[in-house]
Protein backbone atom coordinates (compact mmCIF):
# COMPACT_ATOMS: atom_id res chain seq x y z
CA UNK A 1 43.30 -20.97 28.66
CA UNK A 2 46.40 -19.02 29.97
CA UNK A 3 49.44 -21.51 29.69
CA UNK A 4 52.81 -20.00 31.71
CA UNK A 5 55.66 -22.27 30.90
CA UNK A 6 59.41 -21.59 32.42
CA UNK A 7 59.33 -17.69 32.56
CA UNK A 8 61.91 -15.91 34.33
CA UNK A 9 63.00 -12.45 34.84
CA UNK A 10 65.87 -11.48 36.03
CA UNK A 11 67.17 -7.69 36.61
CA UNK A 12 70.91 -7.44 36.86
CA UNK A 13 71.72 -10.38 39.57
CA UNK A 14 68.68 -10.25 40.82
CA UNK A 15 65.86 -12.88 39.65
CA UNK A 16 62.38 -11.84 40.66
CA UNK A 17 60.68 -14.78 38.42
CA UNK A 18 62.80 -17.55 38.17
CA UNK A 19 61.40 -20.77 35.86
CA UNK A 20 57.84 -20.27 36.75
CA UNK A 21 55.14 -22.71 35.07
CA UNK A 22 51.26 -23.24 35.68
CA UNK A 23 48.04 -23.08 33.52
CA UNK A 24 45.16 -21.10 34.60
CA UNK A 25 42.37 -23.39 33.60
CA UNK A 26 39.70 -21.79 31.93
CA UNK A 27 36.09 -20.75 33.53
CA UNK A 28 38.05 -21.09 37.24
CA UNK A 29 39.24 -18.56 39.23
CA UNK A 30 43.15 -19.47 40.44
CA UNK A 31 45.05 -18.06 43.36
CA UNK A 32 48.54 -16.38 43.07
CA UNK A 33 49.94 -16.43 46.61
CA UNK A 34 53.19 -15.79 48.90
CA UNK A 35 55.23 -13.80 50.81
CA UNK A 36 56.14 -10.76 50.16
CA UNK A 37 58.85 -10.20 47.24
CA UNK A 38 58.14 -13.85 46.03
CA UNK A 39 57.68 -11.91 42.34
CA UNK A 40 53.91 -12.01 41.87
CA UNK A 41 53.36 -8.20 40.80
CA UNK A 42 56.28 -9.18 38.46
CA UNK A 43 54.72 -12.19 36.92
CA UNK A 44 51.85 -10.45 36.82
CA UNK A 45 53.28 -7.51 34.87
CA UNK A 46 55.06 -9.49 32.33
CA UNK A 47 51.45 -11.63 31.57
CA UNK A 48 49.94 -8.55 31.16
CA UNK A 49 52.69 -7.25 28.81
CA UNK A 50 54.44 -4.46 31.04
CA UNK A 51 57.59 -6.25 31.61
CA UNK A 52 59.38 -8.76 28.62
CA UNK A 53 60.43 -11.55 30.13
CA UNK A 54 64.14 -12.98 30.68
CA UNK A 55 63.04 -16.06 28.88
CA UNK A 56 60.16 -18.72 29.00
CA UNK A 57 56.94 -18.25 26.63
CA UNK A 58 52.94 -16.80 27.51
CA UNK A 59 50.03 -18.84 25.96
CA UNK A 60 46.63 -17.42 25.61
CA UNK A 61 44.12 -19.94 23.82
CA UNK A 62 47.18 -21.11 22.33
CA UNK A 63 48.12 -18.37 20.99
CA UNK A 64 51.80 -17.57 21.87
CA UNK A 65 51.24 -13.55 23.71
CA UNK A 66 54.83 -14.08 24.76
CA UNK A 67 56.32 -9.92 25.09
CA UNK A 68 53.26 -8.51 23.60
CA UNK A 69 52.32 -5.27 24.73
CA UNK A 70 48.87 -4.42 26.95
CA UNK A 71 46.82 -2.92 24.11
CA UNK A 72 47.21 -5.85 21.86
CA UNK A 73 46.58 -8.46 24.83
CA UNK A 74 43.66 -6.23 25.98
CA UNK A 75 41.87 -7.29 22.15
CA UNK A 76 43.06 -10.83 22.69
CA UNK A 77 41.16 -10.31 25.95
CA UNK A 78 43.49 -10.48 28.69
CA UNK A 79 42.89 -7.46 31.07
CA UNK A 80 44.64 -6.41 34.48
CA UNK A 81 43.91 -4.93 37.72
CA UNK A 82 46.67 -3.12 40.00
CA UNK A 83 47.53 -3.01 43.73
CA UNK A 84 46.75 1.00 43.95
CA UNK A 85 44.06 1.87 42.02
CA UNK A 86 44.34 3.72 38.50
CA UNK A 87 41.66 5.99 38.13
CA UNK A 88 41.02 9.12 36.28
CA UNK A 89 40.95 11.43 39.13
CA UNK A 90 39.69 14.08 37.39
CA UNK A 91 36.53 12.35 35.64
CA UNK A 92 33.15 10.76 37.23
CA UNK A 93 32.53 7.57 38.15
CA UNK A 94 30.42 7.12 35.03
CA UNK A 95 33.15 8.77 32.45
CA UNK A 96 35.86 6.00 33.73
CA UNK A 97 33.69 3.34 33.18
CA UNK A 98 32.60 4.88 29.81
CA UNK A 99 36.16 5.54 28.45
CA UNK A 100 36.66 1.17 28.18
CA UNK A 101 35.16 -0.36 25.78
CA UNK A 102 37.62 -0.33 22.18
CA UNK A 103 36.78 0.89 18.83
CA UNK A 104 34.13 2.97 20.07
CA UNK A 105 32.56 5.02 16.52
CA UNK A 106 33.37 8.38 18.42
CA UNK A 107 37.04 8.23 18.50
CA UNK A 108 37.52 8.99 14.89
CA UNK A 109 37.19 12.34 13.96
CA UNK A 110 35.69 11.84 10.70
CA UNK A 111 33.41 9.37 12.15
CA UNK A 112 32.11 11.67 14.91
CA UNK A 113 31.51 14.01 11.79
CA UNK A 114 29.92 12.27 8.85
CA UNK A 115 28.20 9.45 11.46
CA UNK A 116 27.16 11.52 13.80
CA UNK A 117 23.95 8.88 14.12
CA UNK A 118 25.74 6.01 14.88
CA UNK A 119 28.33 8.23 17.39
CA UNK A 120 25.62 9.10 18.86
CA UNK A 121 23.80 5.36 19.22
CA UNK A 122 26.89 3.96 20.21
CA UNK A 123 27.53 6.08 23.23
CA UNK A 124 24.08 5.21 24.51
CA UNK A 125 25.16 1.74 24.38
CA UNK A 126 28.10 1.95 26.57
CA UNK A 127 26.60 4.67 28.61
CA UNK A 128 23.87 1.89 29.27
CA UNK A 129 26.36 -0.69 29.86
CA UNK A 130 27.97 1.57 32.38
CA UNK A 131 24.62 2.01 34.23
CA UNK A 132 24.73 -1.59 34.65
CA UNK A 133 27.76 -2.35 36.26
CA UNK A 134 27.73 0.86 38.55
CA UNK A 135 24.71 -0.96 39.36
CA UNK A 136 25.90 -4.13 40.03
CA UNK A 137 28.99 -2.89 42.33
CA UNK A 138 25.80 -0.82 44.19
CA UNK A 139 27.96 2.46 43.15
CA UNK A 140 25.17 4.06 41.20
CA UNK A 141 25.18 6.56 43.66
CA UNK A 142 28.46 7.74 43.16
CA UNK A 143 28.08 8.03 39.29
CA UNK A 144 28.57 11.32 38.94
CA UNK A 145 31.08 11.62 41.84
CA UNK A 146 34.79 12.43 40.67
CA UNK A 147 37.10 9.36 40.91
CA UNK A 148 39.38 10.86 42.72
CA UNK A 149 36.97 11.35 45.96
CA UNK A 150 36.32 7.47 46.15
CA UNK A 151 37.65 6.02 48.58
CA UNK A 152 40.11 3.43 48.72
CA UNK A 153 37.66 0.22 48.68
CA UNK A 154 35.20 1.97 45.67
CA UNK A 155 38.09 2.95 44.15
CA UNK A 156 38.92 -0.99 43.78
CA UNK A 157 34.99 -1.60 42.72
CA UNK A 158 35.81 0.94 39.95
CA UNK A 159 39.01 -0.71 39.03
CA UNK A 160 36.91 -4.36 38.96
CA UNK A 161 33.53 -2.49 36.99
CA UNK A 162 36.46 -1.63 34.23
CA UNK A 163 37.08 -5.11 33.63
CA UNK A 164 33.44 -5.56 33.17
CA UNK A 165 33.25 -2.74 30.07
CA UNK A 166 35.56 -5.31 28.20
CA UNK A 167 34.97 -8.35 26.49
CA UNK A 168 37.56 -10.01 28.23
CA UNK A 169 38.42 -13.85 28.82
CA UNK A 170 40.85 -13.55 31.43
CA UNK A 171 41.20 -10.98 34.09
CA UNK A 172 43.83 -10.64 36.16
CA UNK A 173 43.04 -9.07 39.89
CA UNK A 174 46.34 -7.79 41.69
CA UNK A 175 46.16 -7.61 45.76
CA UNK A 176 41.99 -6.67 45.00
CA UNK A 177 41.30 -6.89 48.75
CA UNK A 178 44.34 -4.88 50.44
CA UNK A 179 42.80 -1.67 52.43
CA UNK A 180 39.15 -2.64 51.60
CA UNK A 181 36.64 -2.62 54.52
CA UNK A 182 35.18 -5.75 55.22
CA UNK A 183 31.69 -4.70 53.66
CA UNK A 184 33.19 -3.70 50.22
CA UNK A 185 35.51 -6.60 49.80
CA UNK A 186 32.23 -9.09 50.66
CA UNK A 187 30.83 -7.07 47.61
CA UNK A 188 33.71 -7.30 45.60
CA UNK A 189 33.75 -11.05 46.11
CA UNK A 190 30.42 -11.35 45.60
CA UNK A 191 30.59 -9.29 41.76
CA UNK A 192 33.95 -11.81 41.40
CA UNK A 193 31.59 -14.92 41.89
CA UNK A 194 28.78 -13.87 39.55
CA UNK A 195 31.12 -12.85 36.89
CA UNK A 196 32.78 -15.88 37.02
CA UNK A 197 29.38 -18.13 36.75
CA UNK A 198 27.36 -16.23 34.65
CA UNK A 199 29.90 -14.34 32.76
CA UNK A 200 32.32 -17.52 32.40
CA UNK A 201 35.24 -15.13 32.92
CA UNK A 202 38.47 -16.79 33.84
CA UNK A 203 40.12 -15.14 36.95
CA UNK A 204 44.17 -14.99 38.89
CA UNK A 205 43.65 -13.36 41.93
CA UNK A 206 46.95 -11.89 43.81
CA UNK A 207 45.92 -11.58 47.47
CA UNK A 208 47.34 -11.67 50.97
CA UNK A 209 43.71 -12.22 51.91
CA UNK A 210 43.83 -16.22 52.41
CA UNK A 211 40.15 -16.33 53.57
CA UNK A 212 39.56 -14.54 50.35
CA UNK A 213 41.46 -16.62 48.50
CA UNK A 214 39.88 -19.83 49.90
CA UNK A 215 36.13 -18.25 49.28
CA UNK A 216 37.41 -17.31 45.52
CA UNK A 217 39.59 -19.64 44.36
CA UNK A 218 39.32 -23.33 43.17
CA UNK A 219 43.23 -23.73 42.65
CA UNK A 220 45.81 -21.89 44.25
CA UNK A 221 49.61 -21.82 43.37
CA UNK A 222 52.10 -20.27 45.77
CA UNK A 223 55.44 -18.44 44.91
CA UNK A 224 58.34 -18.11 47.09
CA UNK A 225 61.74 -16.49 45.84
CA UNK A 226 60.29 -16.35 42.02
CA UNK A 227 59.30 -19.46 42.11
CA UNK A 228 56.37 -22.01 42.14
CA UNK A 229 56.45 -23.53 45.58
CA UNK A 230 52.70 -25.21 45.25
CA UNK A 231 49.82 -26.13 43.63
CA UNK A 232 46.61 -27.49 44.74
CA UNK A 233 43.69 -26.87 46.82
CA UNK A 234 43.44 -24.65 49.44
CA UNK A 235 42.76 -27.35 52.34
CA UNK A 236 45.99 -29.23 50.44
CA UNK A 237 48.10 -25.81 50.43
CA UNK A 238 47.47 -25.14 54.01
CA UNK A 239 48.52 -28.57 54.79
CA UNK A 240 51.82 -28.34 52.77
CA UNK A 241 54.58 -27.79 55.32
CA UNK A 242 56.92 -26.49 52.57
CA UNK A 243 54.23 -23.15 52.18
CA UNK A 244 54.29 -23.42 55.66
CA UNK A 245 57.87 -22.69 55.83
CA UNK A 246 57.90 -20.12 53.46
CA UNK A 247 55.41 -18.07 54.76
CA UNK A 248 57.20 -17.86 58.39
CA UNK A 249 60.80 -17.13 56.56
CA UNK A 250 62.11 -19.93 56.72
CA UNK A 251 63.94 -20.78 53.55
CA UNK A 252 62.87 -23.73 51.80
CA UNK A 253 63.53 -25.61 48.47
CA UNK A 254 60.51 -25.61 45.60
CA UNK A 255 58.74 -28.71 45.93
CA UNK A 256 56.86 -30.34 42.96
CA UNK A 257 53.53 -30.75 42.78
């Protein structure tokens, strides 16, 4: 599904992704985890076409995505999630989850003119589909609540109910459980999960969270210094006195796996 072979990137002296190779399987949900300033924000930015990388090449269904930019992955159906949230402040809960879905029959001028019908038809659709998800994250409460007054753990529902207005394949979650009460990020989990099985959507979860990770994940690969340190199980990284190492400072050589 999402192939990652050899990328690097490297800013002046400094190398914040250095060789880095896995596959995210398709249908699974894989765990990206390590210490902090191992470079997974960074990997995830250049997957998701914010940063180009140094070098290396980004496969998506075998389709070389290697430097392209968000929009275009966003139709090949790779979508991403960020540490702090990325609302529109200023809009309801309803209008952010409204404003997702592409190519929507309103956004031409001369459509919203001379198909005023079909405008019309189409934003019941997504105003239905909307419904839904609010729904499903149990924020249909808050639908007509400004963004900006969620707080931080709806804010991160709202940033996970975007993902579900696309079409996309493979989603990638950055840190989706940091400052989320335990209630919310049970929820959260719990919309992960069904999406996953009933959806099929392919997941990479970023999260310091490692009982989240372990509920979530069937495959987890750990970074450490930009690199890949592990891969495996959950039971087989906890065992893996290298991670170990890593996680309590230690510095440590990348081990294959």
């Amino acid at each position: 599904m999402l192939h990652i072979d050899n990328i690097s990137k490297h800013f002046s002296s400094i190398r914040a992704v250095d060789g880095c190779s896995f596959r995210v399987e398709a249908g699974k949900i894989t765990g990206l985890i390590g210490p902090n300033g191992a470079g997974k924000t960074t990997l995830f930015n250049i997957i998701a076409g914010f940063l180009k990388p140094t070098n290396g090449r980004i496969a998506l269904d075998n389709r070389n995505v290697t430097g392209f930019p968000p929009h275009q992955l966003f139709h090949y159906g790779l979508v991403r999630t960020f540490q702090i949230p990325r609302e529109f402040g200023r809009m309801t809960v309803l209008e952010n989850l409204m404003l997702v879905p592409p190519d929507q029959v309103g956004e031409s001028l001369l459509a919203s003119w001379f198909r005023w019908g079909r405008t019309c038809d189409r934003e019941v659709e997504v105003r239905d589909q909307a419904e839904e998800v609010l729904e499903c994250l149990h924020l249909s409460h808050l639908r007509d609540e400004l963004a900006c007054n969620l707080s931080g753990g709806q804010k991160k529902l709202l940033e996970l109910g975007r993902t579900m207005m696309t079409d996309a394949k493979v989603v990638l979650l950055d840190e989706p459980g940091a400052g989320v009460n335990r209630t919310l990020l049970g929820r959260l989990a719990e919309v992960i999960i069904q999406q996953n099985a009933e959806q099929g959507r392919t997941f990479c979860i970023i999260d310091h969270d490692l009982e989240l990770v372990a509920r979530l994940c069937d495959r987890v690969i750990v970074m450490a210094e930009g690199k890949v340190l592990a891969q495996g199980s959950m039971d087989d990284i906890r065992q893996n006195s290298a991670v170990q190492e890593a996680y309590l400072g230690t510095k440590v050589q990348p081990v294959n796996t």
